[in-house]
PDB file of N, CA and C in Angstrom:
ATOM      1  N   UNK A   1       0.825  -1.187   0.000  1.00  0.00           N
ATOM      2  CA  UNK A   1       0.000   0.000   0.000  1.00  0.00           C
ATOM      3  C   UNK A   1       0.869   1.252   0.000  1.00  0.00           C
ATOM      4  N   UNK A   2       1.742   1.547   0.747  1.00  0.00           N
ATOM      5  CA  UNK A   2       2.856   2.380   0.954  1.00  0.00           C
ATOM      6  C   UNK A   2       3.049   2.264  -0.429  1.00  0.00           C
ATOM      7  N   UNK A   3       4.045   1.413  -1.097  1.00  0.00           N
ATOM      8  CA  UNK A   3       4.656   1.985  -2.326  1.00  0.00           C
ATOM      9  C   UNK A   3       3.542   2.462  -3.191  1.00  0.00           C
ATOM     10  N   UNK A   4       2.441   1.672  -3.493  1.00  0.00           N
ATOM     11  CA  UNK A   4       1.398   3.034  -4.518  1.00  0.00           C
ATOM     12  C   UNK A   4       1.584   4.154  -4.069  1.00  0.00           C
ATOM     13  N   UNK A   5       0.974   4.068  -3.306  1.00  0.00           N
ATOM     14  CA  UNK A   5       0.999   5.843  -2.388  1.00  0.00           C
ATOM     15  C   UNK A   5       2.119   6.918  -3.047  1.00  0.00           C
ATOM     16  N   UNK A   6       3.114   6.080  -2.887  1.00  0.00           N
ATOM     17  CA  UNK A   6       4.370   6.779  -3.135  1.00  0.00           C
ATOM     18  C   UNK A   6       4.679   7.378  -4.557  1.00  0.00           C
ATOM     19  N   UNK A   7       4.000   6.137  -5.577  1.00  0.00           N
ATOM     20  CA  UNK A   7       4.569   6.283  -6.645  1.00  0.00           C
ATOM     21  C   UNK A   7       3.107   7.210  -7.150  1.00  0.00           C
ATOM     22  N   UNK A   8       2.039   7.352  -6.849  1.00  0.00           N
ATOM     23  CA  UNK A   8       1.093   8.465  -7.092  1.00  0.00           C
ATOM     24  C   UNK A   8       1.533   9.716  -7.131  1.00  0.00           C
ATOM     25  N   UNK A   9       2.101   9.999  -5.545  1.00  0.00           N
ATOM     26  CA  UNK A   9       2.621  10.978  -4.950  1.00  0.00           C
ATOM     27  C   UNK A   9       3.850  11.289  -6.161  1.00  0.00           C
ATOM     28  N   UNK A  10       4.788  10.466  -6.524  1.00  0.00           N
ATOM     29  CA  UNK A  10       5.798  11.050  -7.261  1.00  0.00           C
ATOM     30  C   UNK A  10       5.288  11.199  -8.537  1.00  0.00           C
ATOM     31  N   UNK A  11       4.471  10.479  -9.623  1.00  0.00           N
ATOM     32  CA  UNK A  11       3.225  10.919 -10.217  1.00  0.00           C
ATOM     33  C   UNK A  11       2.822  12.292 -10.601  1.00  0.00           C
ATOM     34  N   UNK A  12       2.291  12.486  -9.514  1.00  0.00           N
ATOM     35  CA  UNK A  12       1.491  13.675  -9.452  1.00  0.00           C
ATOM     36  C   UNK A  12       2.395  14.732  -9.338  1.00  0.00           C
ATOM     37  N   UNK A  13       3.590  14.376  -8.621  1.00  0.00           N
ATOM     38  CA  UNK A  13       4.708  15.855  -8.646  1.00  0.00           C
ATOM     39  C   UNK A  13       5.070  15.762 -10.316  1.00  0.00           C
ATOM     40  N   UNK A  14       5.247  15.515 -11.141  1.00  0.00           N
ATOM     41  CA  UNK A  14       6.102  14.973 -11.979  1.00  0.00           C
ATOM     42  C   UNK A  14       4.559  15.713 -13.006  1.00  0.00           C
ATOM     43  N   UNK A  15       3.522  15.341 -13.175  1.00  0.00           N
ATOM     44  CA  UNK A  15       2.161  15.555 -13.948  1.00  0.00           C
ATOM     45  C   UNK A  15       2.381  17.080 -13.909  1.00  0.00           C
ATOM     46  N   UNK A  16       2.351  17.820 -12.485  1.00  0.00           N
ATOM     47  CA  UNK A  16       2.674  19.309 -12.655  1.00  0.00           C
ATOM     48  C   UNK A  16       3.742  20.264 -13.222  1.00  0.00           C
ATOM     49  N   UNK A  17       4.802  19.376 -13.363  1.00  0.00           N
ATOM     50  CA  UNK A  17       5.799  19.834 -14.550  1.00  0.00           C
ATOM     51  C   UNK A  17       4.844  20.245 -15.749  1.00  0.00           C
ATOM     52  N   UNK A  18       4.355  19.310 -16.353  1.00  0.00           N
ATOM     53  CA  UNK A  18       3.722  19.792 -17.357  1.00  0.00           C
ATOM     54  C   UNK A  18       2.541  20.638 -17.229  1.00  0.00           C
ATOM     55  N   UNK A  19       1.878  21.667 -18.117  1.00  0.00           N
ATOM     56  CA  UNK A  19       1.441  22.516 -17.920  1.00  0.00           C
ATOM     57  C   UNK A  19       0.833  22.447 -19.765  1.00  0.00           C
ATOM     58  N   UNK A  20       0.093  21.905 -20.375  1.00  0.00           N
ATOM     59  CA  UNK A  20      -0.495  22.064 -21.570  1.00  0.00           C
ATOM     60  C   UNK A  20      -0.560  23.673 -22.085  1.00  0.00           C
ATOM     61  N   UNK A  21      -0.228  23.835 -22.857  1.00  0.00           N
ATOM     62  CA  UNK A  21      -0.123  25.308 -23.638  1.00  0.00           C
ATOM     63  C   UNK A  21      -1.728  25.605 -24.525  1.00  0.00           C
ATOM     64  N   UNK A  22      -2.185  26.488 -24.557  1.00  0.00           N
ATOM     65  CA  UNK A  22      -3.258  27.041 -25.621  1.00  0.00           C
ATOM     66  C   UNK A  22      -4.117  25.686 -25.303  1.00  0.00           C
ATOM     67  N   UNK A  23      -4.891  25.240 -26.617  1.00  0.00           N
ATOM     68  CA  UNK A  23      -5.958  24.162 -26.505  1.00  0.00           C
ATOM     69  C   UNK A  23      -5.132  22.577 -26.569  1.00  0.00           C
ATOM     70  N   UNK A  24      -4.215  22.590 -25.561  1.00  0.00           N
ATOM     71  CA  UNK A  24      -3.773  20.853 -25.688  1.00  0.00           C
ATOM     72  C   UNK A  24      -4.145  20.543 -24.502  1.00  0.00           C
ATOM     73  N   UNK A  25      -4.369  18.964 -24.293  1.00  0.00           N
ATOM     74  CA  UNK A  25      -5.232  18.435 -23.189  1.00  0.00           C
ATOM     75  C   UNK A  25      -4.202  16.960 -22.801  1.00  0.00           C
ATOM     76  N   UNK A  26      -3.707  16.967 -21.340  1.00  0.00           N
ATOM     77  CA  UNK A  26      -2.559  15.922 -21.389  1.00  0.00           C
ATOM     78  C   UNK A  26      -3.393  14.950 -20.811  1.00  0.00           C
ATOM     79  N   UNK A  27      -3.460  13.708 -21.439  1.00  0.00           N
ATOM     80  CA  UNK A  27      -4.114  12.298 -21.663  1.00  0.00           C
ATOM     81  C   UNK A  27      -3.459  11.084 -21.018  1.00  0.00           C
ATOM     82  N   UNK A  28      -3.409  10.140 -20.276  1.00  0.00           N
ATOM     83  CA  UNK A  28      -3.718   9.406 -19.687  1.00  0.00           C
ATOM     84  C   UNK A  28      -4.403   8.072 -19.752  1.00  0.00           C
ATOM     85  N   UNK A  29      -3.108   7.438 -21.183  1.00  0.00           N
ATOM     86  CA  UNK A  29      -4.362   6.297 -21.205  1.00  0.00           C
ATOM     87  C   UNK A  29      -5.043   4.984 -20.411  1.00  0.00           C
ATOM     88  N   UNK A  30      -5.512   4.767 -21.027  1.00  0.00           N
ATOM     89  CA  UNK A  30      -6.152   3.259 -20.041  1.00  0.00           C
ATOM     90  C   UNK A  30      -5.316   1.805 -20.335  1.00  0.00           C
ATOM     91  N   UNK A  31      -5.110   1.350 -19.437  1.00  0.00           N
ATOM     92  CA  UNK A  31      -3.839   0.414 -20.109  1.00  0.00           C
ATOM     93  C   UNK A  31      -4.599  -0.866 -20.386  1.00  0.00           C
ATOM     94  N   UNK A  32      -4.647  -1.475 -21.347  1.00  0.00           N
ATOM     95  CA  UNK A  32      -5.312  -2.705 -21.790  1.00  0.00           C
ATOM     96  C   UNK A  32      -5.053  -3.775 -20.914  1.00  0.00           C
ATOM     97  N   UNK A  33      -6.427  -4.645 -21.416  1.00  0.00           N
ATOM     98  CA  UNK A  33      -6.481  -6.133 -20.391  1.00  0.00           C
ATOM     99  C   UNK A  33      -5.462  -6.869 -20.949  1.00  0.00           C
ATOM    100  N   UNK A  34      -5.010  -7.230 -20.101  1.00  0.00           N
ATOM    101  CA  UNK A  34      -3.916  -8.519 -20.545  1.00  0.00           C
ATOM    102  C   UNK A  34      -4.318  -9.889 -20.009  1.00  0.00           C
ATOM    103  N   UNK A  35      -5.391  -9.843 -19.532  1.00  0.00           N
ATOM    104  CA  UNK A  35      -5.926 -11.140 -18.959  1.00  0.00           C
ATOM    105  C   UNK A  35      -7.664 -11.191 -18.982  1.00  0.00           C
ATOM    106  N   UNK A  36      -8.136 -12.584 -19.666  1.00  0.00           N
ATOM    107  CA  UNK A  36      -9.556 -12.432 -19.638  1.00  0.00           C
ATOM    108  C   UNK A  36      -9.997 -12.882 -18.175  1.00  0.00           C
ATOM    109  N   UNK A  37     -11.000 -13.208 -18.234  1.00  0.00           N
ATOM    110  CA  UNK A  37     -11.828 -13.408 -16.779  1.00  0.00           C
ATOM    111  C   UNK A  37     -11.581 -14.123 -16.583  1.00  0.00           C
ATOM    112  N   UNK A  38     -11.408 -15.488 -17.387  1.00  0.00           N
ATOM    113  CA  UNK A  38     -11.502 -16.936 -17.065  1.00  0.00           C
ATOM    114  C   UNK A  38      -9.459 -17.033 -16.939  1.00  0.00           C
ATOM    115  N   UNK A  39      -9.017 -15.630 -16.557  1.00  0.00           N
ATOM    116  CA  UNK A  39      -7.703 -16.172 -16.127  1.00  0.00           C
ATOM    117  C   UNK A  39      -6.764 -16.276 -17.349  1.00  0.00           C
ATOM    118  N   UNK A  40      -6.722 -16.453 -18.879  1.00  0.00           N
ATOM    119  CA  UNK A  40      -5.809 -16.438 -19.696  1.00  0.00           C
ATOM    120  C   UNK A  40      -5.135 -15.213 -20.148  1.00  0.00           C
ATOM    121  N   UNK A  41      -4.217 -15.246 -20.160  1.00  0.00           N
ATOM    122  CA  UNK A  41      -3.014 -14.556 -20.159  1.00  0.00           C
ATOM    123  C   UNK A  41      -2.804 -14.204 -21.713  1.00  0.00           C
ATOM    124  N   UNK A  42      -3.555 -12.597 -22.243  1.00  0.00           N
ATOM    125  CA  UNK A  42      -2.881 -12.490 -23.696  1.00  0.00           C
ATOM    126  C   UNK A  42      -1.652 -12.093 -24.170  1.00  0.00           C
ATOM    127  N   UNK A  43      -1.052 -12.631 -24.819  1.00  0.00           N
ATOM    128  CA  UNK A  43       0.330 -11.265 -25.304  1.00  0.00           C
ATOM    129  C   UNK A  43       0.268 -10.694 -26.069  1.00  0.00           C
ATOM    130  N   UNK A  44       1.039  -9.746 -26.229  1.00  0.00           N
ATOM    131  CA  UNK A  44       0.516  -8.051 -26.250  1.00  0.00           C
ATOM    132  C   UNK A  44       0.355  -7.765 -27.868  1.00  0.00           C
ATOM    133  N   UNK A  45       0.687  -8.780 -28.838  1.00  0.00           N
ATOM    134  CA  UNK A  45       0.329  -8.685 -30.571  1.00  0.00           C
ATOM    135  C   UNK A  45      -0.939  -8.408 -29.551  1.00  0.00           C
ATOM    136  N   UNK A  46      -1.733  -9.747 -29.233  1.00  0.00           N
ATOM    137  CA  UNK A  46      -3.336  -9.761 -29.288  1.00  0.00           C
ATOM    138  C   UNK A  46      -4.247  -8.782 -28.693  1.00  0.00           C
ATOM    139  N   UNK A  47      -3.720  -8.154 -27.746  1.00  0.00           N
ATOM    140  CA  UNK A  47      -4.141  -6.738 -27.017  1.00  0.00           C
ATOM    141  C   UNK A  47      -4.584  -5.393 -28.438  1.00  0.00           C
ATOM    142  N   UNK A  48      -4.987  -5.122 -28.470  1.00  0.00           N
ATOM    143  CA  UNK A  48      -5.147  -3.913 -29.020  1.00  0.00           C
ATOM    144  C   UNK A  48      -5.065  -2.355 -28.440  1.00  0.00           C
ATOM    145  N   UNK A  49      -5.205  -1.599 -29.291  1.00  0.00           N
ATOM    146  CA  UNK A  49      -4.730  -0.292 -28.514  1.00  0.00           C
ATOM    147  C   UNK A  49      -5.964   0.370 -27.526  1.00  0.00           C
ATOM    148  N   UNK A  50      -5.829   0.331 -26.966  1.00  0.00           N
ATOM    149  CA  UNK A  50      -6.811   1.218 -25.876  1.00  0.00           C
ATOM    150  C   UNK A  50      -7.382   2.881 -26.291  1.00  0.00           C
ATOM    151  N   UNK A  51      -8.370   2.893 -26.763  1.00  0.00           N
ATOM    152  CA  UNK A  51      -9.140   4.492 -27.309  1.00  0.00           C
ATOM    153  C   UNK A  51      -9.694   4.960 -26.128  1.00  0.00           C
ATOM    154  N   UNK A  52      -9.342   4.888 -24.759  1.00  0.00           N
ATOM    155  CA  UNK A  52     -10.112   5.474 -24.184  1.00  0.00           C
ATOM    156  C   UNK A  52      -8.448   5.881 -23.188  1.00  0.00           C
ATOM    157  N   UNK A  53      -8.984   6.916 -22.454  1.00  0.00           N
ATOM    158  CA  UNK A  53      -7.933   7.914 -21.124  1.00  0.00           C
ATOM    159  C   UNK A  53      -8.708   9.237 -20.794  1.00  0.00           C
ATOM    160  N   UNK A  54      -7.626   9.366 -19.127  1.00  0.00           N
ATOM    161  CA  UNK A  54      -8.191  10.020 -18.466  1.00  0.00           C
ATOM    162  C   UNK A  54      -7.548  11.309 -19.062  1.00  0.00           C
ATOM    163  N   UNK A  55      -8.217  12.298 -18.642  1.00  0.00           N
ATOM    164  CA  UNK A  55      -7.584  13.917 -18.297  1.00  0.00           C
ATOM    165  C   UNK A  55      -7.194  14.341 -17.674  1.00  0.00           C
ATOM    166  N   UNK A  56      -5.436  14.630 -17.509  1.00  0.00           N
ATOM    167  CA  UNK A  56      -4.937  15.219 -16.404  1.00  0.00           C
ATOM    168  C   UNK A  56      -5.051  16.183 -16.275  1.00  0.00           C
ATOM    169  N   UNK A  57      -4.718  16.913 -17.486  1.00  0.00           N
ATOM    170  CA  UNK A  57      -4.264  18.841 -17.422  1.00  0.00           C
ATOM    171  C   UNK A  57      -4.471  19.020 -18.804  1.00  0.00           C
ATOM    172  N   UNK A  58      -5.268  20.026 -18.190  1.00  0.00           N
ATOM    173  CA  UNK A  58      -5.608  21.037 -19.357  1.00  0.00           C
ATOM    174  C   UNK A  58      -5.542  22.246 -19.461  1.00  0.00           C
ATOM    175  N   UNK A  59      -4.859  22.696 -21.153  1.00  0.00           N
ATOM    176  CA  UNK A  59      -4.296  24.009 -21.241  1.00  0.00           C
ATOM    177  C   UNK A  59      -5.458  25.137 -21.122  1.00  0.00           C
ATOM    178  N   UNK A  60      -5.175  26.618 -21.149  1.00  0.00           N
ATOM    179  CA  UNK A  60      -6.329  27.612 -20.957  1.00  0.00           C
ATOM    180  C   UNK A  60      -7.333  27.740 -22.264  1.00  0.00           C
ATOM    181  N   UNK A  61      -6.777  27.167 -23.119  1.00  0.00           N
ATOM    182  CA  UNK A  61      -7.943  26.912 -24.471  1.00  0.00           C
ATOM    183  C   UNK A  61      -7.123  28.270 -25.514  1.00  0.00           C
ATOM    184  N   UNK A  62      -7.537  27.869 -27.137  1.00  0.00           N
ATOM    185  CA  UNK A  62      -7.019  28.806 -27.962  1.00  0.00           C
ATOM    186  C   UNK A  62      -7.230  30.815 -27.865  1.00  0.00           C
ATOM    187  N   UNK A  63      -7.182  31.040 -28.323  1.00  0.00           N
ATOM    188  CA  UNK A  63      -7.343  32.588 -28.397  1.00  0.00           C
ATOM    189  C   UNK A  63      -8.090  32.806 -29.426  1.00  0.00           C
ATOM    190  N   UNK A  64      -8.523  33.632 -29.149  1.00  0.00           N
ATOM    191  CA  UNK A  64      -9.607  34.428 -29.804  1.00  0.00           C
ATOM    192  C   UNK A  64      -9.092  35.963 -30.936  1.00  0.00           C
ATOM    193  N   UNK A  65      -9.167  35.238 -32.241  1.00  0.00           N
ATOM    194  CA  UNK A  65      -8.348  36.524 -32.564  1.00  0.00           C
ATOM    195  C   UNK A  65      -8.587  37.859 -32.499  1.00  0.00           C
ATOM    196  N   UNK A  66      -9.738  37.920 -32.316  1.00  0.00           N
ATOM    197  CA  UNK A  66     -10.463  40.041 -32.272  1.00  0.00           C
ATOM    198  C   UNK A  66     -10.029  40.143 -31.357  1.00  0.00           C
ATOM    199  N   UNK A  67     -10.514  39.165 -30.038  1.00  0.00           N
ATOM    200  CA  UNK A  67     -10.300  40.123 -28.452  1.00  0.00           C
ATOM    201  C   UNK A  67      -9.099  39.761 -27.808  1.00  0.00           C
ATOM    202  N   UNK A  68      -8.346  38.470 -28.365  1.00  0.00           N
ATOM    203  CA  UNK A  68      -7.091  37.858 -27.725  1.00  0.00           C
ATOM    204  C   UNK A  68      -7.484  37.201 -26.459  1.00  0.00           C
ATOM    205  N   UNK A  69      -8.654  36.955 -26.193  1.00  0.00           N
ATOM    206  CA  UNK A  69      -9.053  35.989 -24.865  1.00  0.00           C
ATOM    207  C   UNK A  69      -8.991  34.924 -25.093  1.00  0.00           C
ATOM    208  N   UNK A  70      -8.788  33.912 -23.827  1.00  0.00           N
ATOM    209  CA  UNK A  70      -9.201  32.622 -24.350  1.00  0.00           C
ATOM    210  C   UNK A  70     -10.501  32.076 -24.539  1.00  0.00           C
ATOM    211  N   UNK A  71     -10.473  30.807 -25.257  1.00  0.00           N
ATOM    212  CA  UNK A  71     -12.008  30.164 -25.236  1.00  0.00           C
ATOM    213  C   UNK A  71     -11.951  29.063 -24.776  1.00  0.00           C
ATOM    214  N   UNK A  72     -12.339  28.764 -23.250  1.00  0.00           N
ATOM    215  CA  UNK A  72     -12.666  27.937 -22.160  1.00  0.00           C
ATOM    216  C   UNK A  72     -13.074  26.433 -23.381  1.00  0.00           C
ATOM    217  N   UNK A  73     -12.171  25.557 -22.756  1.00  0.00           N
ATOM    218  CA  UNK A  73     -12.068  24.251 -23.468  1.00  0.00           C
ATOM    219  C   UNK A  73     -13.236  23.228 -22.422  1.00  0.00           C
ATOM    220  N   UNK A  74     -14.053  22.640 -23.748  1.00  0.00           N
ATOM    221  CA  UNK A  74     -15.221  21.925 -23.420  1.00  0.00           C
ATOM    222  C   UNK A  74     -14.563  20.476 -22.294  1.00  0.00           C
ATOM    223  N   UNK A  75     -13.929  20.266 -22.148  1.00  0.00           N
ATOM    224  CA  UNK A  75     -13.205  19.065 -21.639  1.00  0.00           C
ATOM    225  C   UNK A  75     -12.049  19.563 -20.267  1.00  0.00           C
ATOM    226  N   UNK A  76     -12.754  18.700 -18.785  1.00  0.00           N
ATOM    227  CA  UNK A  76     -12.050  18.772 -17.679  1.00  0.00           C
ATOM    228  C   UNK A  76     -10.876  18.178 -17.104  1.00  0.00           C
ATOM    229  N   UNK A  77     -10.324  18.481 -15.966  1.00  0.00           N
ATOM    230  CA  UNK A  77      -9.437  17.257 -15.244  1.00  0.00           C
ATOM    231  C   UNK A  77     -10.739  16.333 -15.071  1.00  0.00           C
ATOM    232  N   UNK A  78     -10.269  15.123 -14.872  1.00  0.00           N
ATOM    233  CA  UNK A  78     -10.418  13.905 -14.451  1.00  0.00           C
ATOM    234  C   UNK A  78     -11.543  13.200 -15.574  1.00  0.00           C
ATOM    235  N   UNK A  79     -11.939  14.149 -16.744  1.00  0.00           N
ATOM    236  CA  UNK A  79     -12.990  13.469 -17.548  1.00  0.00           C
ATOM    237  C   UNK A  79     -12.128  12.348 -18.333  1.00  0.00           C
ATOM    238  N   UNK A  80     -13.095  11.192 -18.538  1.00  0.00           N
ATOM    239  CA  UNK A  80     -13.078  10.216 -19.299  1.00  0.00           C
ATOM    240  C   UNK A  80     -13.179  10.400 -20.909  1.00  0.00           C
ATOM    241  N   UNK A  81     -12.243  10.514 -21.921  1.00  0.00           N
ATOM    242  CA  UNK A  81     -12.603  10.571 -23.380  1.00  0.00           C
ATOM    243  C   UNK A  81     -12.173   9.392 -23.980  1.00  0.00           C
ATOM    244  N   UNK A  82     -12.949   9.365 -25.162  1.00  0.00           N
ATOM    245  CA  UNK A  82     -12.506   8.557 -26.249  1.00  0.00           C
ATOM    246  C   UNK A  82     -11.248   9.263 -27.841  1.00  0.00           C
ATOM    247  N   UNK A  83     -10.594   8.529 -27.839  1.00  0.00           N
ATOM    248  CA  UNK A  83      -9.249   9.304 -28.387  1.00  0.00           C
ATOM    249  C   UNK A  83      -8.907   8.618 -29.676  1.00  0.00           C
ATOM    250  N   UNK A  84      -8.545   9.037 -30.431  1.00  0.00           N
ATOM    251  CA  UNK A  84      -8.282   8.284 -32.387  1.00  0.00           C
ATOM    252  C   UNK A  84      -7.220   7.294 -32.167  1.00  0.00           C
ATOM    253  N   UNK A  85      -7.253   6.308 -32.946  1.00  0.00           N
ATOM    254  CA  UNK A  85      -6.247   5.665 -32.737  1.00  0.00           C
ATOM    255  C   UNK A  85      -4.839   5.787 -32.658  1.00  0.00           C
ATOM    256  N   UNK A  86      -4.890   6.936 -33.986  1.00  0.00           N
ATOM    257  CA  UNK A  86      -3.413   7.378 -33.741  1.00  0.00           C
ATOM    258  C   UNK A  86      -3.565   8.975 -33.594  1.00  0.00           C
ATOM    259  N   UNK A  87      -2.250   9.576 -33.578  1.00  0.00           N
ATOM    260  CA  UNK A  87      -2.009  11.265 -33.400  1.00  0.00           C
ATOM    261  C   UNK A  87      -1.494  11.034 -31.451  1.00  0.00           C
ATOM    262  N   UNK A  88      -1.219  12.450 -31.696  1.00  0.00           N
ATOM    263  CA  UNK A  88      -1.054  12.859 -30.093  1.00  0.00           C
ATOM    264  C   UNK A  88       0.735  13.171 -30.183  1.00  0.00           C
ATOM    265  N   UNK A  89       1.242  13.652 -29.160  1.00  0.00           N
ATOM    266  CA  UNK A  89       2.198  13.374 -28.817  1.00  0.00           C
ATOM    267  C   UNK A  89       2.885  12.733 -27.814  1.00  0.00           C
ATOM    268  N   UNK A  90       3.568  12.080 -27.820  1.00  0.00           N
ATOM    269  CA  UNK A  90       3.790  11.292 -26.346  1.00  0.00           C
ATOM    270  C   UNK A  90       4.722  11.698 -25.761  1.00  0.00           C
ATOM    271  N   UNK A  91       5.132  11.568 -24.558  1.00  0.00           N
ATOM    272  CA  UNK A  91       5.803  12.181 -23.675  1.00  0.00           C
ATOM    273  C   UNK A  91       5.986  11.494 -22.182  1.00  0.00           C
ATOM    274  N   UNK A  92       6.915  10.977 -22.514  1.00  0.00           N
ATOM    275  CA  UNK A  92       7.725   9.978 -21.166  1.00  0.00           C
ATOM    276  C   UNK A  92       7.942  10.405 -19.983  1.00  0.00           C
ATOM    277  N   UNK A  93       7.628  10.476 -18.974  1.00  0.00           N
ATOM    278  CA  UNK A  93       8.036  10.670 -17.535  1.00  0.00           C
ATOM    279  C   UNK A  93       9.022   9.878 -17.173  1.00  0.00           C
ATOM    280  N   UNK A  94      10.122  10.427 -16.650  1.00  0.00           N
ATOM    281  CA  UNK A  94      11.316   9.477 -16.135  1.00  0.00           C
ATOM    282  C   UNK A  94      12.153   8.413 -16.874  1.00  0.00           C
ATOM    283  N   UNK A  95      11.565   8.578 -18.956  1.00  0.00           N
ATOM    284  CA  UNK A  95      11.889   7.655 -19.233  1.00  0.00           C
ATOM    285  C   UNK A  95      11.451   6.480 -19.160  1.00  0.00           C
ATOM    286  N   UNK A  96      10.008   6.229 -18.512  1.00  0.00           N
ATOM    287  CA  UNK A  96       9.463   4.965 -17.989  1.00  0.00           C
ATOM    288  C   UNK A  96       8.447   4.673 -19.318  1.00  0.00           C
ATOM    289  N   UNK A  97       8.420   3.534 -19.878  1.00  0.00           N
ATOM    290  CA  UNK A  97       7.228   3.570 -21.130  1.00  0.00           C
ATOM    291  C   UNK A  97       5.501   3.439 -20.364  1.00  0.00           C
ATOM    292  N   UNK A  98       5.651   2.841 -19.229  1.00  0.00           N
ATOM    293  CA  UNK A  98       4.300   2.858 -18.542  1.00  0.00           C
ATOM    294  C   UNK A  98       4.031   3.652 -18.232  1.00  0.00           C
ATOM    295  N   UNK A  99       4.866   4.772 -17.629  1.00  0.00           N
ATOM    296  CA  UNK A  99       4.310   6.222 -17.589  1.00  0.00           C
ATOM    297  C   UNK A  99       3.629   7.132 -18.286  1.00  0.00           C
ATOM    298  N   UNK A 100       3.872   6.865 -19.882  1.00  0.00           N
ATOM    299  CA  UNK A 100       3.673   7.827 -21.155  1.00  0.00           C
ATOM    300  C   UNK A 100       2.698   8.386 -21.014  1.00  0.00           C
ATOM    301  N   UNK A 101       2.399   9.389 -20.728  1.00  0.00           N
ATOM    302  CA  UNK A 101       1.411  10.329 -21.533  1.00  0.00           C
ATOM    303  C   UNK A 101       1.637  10.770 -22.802  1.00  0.00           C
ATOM    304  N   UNK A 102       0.163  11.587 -23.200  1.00  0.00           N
ATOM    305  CA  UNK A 102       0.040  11.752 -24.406  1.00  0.00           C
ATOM    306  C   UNK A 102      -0.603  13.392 -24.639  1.00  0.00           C
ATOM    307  N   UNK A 103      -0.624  14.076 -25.443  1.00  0.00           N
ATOM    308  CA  UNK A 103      -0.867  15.452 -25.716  1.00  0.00           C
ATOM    309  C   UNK A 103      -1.587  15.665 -26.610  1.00  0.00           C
ATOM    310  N   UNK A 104      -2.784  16.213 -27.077  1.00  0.00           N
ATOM    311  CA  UNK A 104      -3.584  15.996 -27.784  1.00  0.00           C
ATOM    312  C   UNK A 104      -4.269  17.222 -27.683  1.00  0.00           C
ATOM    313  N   UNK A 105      -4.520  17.896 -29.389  1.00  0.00           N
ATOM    314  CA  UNK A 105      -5.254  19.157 -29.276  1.00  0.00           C
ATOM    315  C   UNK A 105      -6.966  19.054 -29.216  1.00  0.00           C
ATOM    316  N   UNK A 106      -7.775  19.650 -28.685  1.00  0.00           N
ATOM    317  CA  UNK A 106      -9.347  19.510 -28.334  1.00  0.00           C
ATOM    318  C   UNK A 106      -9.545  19.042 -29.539  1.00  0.00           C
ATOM    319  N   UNK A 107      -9.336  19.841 -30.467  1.00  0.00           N
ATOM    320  CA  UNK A 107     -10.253  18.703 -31.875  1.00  0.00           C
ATOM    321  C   UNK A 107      -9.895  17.608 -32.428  1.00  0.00           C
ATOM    322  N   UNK A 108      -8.763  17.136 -31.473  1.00  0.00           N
ATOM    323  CA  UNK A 108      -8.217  15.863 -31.812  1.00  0.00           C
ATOM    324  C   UNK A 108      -9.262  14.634 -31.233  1.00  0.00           C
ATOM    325  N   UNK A 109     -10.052  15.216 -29.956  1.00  0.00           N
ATOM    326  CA  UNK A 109     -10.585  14.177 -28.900  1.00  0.00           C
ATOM    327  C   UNK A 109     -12.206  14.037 -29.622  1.00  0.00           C
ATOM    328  N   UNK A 110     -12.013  12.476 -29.549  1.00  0.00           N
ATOM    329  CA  UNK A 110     -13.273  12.292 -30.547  1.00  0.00           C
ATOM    330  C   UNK A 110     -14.755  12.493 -29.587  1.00  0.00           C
ATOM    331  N   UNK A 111     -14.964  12.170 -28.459  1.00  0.00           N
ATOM    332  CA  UNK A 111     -15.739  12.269 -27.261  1.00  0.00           C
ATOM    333  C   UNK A 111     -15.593  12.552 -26.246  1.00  0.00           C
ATOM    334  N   UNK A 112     -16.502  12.753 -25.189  1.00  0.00           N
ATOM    335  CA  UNK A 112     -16.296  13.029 -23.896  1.00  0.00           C
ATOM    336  C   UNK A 112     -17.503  11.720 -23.343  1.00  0.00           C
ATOM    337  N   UNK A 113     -17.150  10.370 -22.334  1.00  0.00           N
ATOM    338  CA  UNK A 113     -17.346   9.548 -22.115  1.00  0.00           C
ATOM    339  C   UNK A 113     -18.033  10.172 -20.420  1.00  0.00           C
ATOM    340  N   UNK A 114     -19.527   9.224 -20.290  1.00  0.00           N
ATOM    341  CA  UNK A 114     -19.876   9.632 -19.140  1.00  0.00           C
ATOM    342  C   UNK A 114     -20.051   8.080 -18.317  1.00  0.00           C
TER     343      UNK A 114
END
């Protein structure tokens, strides 16, 4: 229990480094089953890519060219979306590949999942 804790905690310090610019939204994906119910064990050809992640951080949204304000982005922390198979940018924490996040501009995100 302790080490989750820990590695959240270092996580979450590490998530606030980043800071999404204009309308990008930093993503969080969902990591695929690697095991069905009945206990079998897939490897990872047979896995497919996971279209769904969370929302960590999100930038202040694009600008507005007459007034130079921003425009408040339809999508929160912690919402659930559905995401294209490919695009985004990825972006490693610590070098760790399980860590990866991903960067993705609002009109990239195909839904908002309730």
């Amino acid at each position: 229990m302790y080490v989750s804790y820990v590695f959240l905690v270092c996580q979450a310090a590490a998530i606030k480094k980043i800071i999404p610019m204009l309308d990008r939204i930093l993503i969080q994906r969902a990591e695929a089953l690697t095991t069905t119910k009945g206990g079998i064990v897939l490897p990872e050809q047979a896995v497919g890519k996971v279209l769904e992640g969370k929302v960590l951080a999100v930038g202040p949204g694009p600008r507005n060219a007459t007034t130079g304000n921003h425009i408040p982005i339809a999508i929160k922390e912690g919402d659930r979306v559905l995401l294209p198979e490919f695009g985004g940018t990825k972006v490693n924490i610590d070098g760790d590949e399980k860590k990866a996040l991903f960067l993705f501009r609002e009109s990239d995100i195909l839904a908002k999942l309730e």
